[in-house]
PDB file of N, CA and C in Angstrom:
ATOM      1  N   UNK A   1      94.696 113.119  61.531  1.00  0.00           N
ATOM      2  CA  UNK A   1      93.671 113.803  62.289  1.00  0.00           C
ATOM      3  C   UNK A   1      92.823 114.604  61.309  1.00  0.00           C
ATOM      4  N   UNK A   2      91.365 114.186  61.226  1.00  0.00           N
ATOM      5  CA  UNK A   2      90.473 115.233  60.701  1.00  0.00           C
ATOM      6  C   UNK A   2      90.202 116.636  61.104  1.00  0.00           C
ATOM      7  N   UNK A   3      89.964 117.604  60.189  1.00  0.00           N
ATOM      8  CA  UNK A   3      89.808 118.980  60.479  1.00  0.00           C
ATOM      9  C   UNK A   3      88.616 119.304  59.984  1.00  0.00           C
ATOM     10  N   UNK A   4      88.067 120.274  61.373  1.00  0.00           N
ATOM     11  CA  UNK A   4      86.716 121.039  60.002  1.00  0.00           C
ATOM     12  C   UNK A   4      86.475 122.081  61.046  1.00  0.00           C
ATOM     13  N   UNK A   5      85.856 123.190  59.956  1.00  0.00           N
ATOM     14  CA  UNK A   5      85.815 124.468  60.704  1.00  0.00           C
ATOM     15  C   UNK A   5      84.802 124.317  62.057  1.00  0.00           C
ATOM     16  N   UNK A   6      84.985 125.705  62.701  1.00  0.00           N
ATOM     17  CA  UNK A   6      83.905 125.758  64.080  1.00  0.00           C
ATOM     18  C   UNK A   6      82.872 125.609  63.406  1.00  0.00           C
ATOM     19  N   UNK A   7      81.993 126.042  62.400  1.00  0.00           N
ATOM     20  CA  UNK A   7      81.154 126.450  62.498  1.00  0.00           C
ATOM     21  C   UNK A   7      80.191 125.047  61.375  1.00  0.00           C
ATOM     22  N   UNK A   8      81.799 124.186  60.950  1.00  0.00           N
ATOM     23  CA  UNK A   8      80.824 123.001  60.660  1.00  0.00           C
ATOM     24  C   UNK A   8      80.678 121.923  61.691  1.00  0.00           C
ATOM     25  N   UNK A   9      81.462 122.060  62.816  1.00  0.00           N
ATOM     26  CA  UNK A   9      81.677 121.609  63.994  1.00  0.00           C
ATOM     27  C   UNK A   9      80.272 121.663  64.899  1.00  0.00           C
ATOM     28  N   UNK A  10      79.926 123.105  64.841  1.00  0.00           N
ATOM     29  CA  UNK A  10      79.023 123.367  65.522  1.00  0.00           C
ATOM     30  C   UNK A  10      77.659 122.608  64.818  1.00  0.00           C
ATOM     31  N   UNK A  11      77.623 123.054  63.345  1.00  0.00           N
ATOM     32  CA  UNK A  11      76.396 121.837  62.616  1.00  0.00           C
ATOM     33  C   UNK A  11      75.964 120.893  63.308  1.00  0.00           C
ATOM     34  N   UNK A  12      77.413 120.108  63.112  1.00  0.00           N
ATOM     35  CA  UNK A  12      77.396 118.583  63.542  1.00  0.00           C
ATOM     36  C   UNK A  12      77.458 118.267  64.952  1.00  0.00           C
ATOM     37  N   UNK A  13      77.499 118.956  65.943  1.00  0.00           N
ATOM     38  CA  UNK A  13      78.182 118.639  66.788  1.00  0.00           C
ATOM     39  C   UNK A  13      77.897 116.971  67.422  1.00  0.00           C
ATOM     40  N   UNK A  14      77.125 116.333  67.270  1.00  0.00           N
ATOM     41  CA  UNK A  14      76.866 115.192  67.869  1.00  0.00           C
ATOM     42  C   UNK A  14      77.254 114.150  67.401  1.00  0.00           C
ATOM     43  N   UNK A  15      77.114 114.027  65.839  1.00  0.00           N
ATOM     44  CA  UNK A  15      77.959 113.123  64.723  1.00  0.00           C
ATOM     45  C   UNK A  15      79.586 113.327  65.072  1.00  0.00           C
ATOM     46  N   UNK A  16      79.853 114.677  65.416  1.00  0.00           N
ATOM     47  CA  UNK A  16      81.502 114.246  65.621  1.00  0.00           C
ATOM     48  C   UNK A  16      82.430 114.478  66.708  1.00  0.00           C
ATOM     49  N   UNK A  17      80.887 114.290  67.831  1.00  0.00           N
ATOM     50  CA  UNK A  17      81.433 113.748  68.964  1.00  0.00           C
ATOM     51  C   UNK A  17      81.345 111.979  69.542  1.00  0.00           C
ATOM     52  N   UNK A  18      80.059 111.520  68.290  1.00  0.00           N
ATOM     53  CA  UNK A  18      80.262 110.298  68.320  1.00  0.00           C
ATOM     54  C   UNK A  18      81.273 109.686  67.645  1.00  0.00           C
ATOM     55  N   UNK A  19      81.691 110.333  66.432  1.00  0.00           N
ATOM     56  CA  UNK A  19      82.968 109.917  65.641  1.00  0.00           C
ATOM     57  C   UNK A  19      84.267 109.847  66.769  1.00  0.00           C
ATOM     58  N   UNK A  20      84.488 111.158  66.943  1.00  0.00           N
ATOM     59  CA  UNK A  20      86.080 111.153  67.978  1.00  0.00           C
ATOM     60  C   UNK A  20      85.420 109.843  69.526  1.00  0.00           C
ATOM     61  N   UNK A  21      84.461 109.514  70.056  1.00  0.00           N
ATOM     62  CA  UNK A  21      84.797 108.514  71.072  1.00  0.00           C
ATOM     63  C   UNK A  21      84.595 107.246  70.390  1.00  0.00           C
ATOM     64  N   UNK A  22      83.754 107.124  68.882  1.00  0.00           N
ATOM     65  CA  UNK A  22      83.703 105.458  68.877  1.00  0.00           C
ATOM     66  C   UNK A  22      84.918 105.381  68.029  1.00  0.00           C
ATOM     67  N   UNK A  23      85.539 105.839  67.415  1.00  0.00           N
ATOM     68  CA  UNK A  23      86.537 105.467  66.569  1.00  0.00           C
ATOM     69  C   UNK A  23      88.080 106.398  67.375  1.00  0.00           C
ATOM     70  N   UNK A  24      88.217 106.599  68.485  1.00  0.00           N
ATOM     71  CA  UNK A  24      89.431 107.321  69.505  1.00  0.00           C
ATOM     72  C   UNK A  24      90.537 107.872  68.152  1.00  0.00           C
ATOM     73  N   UNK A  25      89.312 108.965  67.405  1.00  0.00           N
ATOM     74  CA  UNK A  25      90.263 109.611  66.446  1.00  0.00           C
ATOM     75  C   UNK A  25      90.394 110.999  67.213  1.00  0.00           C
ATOM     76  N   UNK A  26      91.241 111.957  67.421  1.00  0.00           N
ATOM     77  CA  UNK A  26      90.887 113.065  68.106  1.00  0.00           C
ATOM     78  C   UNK A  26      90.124 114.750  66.553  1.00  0.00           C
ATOM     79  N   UNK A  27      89.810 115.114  66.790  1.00  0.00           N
ATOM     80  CA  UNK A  27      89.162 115.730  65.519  1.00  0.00           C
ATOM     81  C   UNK A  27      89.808 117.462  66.148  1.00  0.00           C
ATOM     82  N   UNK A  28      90.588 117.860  64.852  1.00  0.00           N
ATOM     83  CA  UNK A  28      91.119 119.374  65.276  1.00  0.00           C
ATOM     84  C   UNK A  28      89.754 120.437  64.473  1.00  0.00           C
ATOM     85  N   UNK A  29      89.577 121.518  64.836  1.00  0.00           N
ATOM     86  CA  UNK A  29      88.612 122.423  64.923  1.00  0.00           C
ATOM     87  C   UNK A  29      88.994 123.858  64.873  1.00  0.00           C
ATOM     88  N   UNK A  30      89.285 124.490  63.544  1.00  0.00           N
ATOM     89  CA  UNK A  30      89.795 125.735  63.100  1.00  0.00           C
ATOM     90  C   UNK A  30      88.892 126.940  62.976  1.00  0.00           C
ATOM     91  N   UNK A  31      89.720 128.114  63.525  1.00  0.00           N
ATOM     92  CA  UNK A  31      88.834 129.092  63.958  1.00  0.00           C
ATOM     93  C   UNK A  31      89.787 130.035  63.061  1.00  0.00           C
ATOM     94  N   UNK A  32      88.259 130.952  62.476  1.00  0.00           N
ATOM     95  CA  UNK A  32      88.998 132.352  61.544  1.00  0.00           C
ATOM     96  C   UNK A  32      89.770 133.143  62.611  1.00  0.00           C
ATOM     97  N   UNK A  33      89.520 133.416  63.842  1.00  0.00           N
ATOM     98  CA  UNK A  33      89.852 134.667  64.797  1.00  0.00           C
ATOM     99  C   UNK A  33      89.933 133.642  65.423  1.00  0.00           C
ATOM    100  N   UNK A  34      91.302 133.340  66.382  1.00  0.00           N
ATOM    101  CA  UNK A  34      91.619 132.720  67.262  1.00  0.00           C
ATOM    102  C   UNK A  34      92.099 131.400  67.207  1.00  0.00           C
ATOM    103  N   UNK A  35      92.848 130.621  68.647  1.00  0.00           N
ATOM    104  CA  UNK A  35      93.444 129.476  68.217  1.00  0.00           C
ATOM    105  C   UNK A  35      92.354 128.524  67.919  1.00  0.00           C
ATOM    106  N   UNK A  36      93.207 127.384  66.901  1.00  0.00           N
ATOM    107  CA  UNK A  36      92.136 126.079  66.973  1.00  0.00           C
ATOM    108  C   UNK A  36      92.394 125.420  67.984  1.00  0.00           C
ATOM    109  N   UNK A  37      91.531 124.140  67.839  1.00  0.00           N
ATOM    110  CA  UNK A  37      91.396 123.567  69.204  1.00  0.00           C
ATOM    111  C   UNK A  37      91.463 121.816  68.627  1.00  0.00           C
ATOM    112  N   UNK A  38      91.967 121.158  69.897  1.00  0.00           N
ATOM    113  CA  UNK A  38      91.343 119.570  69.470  1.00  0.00           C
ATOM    114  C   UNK A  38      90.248 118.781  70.436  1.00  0.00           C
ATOM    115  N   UNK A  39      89.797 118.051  69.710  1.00  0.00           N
ATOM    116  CA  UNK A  39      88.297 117.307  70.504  1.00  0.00           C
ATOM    117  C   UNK A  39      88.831 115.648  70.841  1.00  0.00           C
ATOM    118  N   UNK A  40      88.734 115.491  71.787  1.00  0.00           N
ATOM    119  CA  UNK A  40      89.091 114.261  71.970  1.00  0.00           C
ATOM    120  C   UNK A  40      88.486 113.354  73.394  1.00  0.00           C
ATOM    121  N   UNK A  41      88.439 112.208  72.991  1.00  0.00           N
ATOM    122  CA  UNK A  41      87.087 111.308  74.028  1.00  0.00           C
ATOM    123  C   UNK A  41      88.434 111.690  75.179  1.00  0.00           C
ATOM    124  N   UNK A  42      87.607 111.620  76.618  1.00  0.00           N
ATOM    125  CA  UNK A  42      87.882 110.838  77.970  1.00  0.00           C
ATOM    126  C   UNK A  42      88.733 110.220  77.945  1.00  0.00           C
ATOM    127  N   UNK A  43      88.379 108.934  77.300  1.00  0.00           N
ATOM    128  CA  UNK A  43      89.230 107.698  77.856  1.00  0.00           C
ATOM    129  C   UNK A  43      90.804 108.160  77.046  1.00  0.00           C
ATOM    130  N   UNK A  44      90.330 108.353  75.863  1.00  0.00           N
ATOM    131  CA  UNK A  44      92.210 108.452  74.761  1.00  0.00           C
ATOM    132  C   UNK A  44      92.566 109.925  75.996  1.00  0.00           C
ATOM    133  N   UNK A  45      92.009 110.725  76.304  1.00  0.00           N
ATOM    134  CA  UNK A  45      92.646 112.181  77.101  1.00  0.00           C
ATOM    135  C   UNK A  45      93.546 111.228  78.788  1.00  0.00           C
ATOM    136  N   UNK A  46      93.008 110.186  78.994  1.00  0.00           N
ATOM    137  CA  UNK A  46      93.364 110.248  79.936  1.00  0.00           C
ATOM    138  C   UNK A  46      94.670 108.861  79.722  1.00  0.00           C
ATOM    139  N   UNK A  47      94.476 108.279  78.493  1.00  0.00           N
ATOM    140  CA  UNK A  47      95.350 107.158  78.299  1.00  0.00           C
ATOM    141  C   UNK A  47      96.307 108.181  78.091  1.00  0.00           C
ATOM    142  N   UNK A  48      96.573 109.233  77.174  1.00  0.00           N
ATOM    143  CA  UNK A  48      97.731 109.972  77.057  1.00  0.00           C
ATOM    144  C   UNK A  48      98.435 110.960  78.185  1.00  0.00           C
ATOM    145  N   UNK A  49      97.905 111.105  79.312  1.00  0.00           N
ATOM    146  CA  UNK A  49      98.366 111.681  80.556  1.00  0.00           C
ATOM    147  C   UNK A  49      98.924 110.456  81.060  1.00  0.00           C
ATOM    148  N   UNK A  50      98.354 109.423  80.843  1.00  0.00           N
ATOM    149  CA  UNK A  50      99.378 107.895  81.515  1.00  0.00           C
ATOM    150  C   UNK A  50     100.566 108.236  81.027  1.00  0.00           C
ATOM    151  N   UNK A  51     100.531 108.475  79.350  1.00  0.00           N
ATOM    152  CA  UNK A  51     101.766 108.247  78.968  1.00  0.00           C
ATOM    153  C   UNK A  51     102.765 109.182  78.970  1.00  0.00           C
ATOM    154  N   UNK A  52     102.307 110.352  79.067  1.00  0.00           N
ATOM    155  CA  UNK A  52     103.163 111.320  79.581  1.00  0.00           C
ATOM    156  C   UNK A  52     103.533 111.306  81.069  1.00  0.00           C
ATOM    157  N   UNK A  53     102.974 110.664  81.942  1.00  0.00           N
ATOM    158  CA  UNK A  53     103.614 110.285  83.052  1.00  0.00           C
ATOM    159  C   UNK A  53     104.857 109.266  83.240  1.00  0.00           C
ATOM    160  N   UNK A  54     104.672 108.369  82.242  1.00  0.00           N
ATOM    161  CA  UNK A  54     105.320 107.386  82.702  1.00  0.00           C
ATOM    162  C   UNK A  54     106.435 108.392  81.817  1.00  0.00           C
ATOM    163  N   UNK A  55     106.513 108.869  80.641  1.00  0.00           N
ATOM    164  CA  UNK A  55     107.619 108.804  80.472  1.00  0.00           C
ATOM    165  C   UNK A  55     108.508 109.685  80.363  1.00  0.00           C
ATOM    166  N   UNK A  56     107.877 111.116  81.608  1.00  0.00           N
ATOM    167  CA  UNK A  56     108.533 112.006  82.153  1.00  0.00           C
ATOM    168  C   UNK A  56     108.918 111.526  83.809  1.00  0.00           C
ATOM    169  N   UNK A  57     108.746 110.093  84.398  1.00  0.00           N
ATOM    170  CA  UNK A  57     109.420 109.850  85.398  1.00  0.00           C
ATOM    171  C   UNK A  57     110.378 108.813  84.991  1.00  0.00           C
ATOM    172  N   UNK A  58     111.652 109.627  85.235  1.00  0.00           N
ATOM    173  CA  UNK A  58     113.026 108.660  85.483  1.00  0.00           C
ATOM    174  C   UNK A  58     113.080 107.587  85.881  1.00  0.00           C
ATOM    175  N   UNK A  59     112.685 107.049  86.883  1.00  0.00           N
ATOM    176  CA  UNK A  59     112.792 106.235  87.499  1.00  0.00           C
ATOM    177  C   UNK A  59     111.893 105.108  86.753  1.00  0.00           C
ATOM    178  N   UNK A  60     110.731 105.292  86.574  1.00  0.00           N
ATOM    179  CA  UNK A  60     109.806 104.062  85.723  1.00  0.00           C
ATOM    180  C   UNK A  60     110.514 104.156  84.596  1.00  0.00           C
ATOM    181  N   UNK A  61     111.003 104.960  83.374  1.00  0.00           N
ATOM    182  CA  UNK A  61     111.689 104.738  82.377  1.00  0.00           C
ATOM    183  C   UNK A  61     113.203 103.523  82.756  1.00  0.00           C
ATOM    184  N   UNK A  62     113.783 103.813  84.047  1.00  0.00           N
ATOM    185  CA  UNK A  62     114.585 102.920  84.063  1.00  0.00           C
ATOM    186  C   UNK A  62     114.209 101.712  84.174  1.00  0.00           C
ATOM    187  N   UNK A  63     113.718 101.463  84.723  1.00  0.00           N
ATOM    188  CA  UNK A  63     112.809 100.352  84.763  1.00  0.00           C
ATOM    189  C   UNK A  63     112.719  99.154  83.622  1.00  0.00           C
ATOM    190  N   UNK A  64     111.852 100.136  83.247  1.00  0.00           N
ATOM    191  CA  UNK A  64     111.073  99.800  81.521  1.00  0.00           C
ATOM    192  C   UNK A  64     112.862  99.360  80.653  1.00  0.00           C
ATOM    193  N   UNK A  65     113.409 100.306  80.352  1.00  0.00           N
ATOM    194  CA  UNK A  65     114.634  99.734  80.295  1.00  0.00           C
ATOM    195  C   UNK A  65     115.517  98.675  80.621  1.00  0.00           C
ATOM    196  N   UNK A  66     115.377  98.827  82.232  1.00  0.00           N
ATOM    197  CA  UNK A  66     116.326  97.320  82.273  1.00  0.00           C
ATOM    198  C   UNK A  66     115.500  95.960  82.131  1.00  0.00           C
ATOM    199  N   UNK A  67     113.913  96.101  82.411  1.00  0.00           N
ATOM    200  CA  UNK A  67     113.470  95.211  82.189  1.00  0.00           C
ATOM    201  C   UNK A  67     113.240  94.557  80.707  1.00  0.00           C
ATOM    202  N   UNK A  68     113.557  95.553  79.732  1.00  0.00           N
ATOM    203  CA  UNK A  68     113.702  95.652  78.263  1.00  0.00           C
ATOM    204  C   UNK A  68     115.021  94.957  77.517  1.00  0.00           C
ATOM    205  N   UNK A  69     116.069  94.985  78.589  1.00  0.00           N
ATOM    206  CA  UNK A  69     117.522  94.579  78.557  1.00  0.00           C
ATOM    207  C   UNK A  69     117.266  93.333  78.649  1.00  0.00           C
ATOM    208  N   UNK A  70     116.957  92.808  79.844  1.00  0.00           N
ATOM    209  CA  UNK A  70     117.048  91.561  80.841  1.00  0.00           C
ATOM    210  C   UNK A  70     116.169  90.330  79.430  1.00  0.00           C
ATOM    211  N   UNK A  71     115.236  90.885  79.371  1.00  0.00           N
ATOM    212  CA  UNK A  71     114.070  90.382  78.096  1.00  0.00           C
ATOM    213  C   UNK A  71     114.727  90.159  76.959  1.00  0.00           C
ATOM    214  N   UNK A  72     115.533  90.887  76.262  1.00  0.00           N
ATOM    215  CA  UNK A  72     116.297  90.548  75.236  1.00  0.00           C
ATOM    216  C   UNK A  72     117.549  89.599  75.440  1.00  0.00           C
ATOM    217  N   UNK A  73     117.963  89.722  76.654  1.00  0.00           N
ATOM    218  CA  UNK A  73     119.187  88.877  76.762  1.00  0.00           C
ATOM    219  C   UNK A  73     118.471  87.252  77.261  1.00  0.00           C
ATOM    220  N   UNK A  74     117.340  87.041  77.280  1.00  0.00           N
ATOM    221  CA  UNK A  74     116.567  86.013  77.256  1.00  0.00           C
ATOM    222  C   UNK A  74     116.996  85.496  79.232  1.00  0.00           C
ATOM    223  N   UNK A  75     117.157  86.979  80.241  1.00  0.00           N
ATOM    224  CA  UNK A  75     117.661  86.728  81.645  1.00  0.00           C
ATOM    225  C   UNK A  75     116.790  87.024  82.200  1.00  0.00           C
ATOM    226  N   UNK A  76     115.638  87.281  81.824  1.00  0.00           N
ATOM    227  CA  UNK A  76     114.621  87.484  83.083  1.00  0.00           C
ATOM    228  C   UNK A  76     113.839  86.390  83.878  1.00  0.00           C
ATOM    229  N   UNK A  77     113.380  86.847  84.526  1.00  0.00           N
ATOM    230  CA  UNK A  77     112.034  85.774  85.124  1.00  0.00           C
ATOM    231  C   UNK A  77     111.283  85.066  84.585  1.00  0.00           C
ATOM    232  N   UNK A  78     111.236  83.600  84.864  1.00  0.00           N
ATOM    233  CA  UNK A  78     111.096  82.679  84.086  1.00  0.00           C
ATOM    234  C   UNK A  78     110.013  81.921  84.951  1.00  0.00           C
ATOM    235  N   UNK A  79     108.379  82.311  85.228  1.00  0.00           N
ATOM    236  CA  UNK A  79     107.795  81.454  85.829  1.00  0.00           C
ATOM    237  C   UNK A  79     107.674  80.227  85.311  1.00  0.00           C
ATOM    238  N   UNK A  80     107.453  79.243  86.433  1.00  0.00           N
ATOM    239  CA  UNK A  80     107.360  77.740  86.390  1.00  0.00           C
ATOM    240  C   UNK A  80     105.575  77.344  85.748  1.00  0.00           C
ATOM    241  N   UNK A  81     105.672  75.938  85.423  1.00  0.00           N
ATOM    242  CA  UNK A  81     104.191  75.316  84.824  1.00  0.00           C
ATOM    243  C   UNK A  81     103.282  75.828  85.123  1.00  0.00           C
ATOM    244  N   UNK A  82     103.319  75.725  86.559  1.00  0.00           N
ATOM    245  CA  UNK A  82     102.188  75.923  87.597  1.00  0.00           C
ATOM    246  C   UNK A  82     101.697  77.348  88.163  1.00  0.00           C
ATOM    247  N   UNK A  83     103.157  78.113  87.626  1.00  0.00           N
ATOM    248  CA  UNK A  83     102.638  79.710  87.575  1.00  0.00           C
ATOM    249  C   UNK A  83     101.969  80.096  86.052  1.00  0.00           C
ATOM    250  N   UNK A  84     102.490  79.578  85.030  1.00  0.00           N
ATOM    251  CA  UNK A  84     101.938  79.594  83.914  1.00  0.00           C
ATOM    252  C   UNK A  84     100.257  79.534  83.895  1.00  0.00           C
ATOM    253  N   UNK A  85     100.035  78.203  84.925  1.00  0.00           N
ATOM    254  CA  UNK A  85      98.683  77.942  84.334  1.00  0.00           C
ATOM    255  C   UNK A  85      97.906  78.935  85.402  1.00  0.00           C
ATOM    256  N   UNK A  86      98.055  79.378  86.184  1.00  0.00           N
ATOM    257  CA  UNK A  86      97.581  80.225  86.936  1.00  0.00           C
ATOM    258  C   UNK A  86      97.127  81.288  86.553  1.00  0.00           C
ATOM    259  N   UNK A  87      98.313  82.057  86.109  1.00  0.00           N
ATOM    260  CA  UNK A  87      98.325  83.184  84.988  1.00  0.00           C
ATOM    261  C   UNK A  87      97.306  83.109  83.879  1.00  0.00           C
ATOM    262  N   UNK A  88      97.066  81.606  83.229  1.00  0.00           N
ATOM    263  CA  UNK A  88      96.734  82.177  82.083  1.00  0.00           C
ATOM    264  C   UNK A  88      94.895  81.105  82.234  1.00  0.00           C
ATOM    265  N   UNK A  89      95.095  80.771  83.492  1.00  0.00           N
ATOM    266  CA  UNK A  89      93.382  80.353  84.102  1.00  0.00           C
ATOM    267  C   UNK A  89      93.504  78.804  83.485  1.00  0.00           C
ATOM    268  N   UNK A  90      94.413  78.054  82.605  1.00  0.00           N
ATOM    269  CA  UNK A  90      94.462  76.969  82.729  1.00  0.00           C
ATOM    270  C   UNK A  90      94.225  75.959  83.763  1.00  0.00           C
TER     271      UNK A  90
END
């Protein structure tokens, strides 16, 4: 993660608000008096509330797990040709 003070922050502000959404880097922002802060696009703010959802509920973690099990033991669900080509617009 890149750092740069408020007040080169403030300079720039448009260059590195286009930086943090076209390149979903989040950019931290240090202050003499007070906490710093981080800048980060929409879309990465809200992909990471997904992921803190999923993997503060129990229940989807089990999930993810046994379906993680089943997958390695080569026992899961095994669609047929014709679901294949469906799936994949064949």
């Amino acid at each position: 993660m890149n750092t740069v003070s408020v007040n080169q922050f403030r300079d720039k502000l448009k260059a590195f608000i286009e930086q943090v959404t076209e390149n979903h880097t989040p950019l931290k922002v240090t202050r003499r008096a007070g906490e710093d802060f981080v800048v980060i696009s929409a879309d990465d703010w809200e992909r990471e509330q997904e992921t803190l959802y999923v993997l503060q509920n129990a229940s989807l973690m089990k999930q993810i797990a046994e379906s993680l099990q089943t997958h390695s033991s080569n026992q899961g669900y095994k669609p047929t040709s014709e679901e294949m080509n469906e799936i994949t617009g064949i």
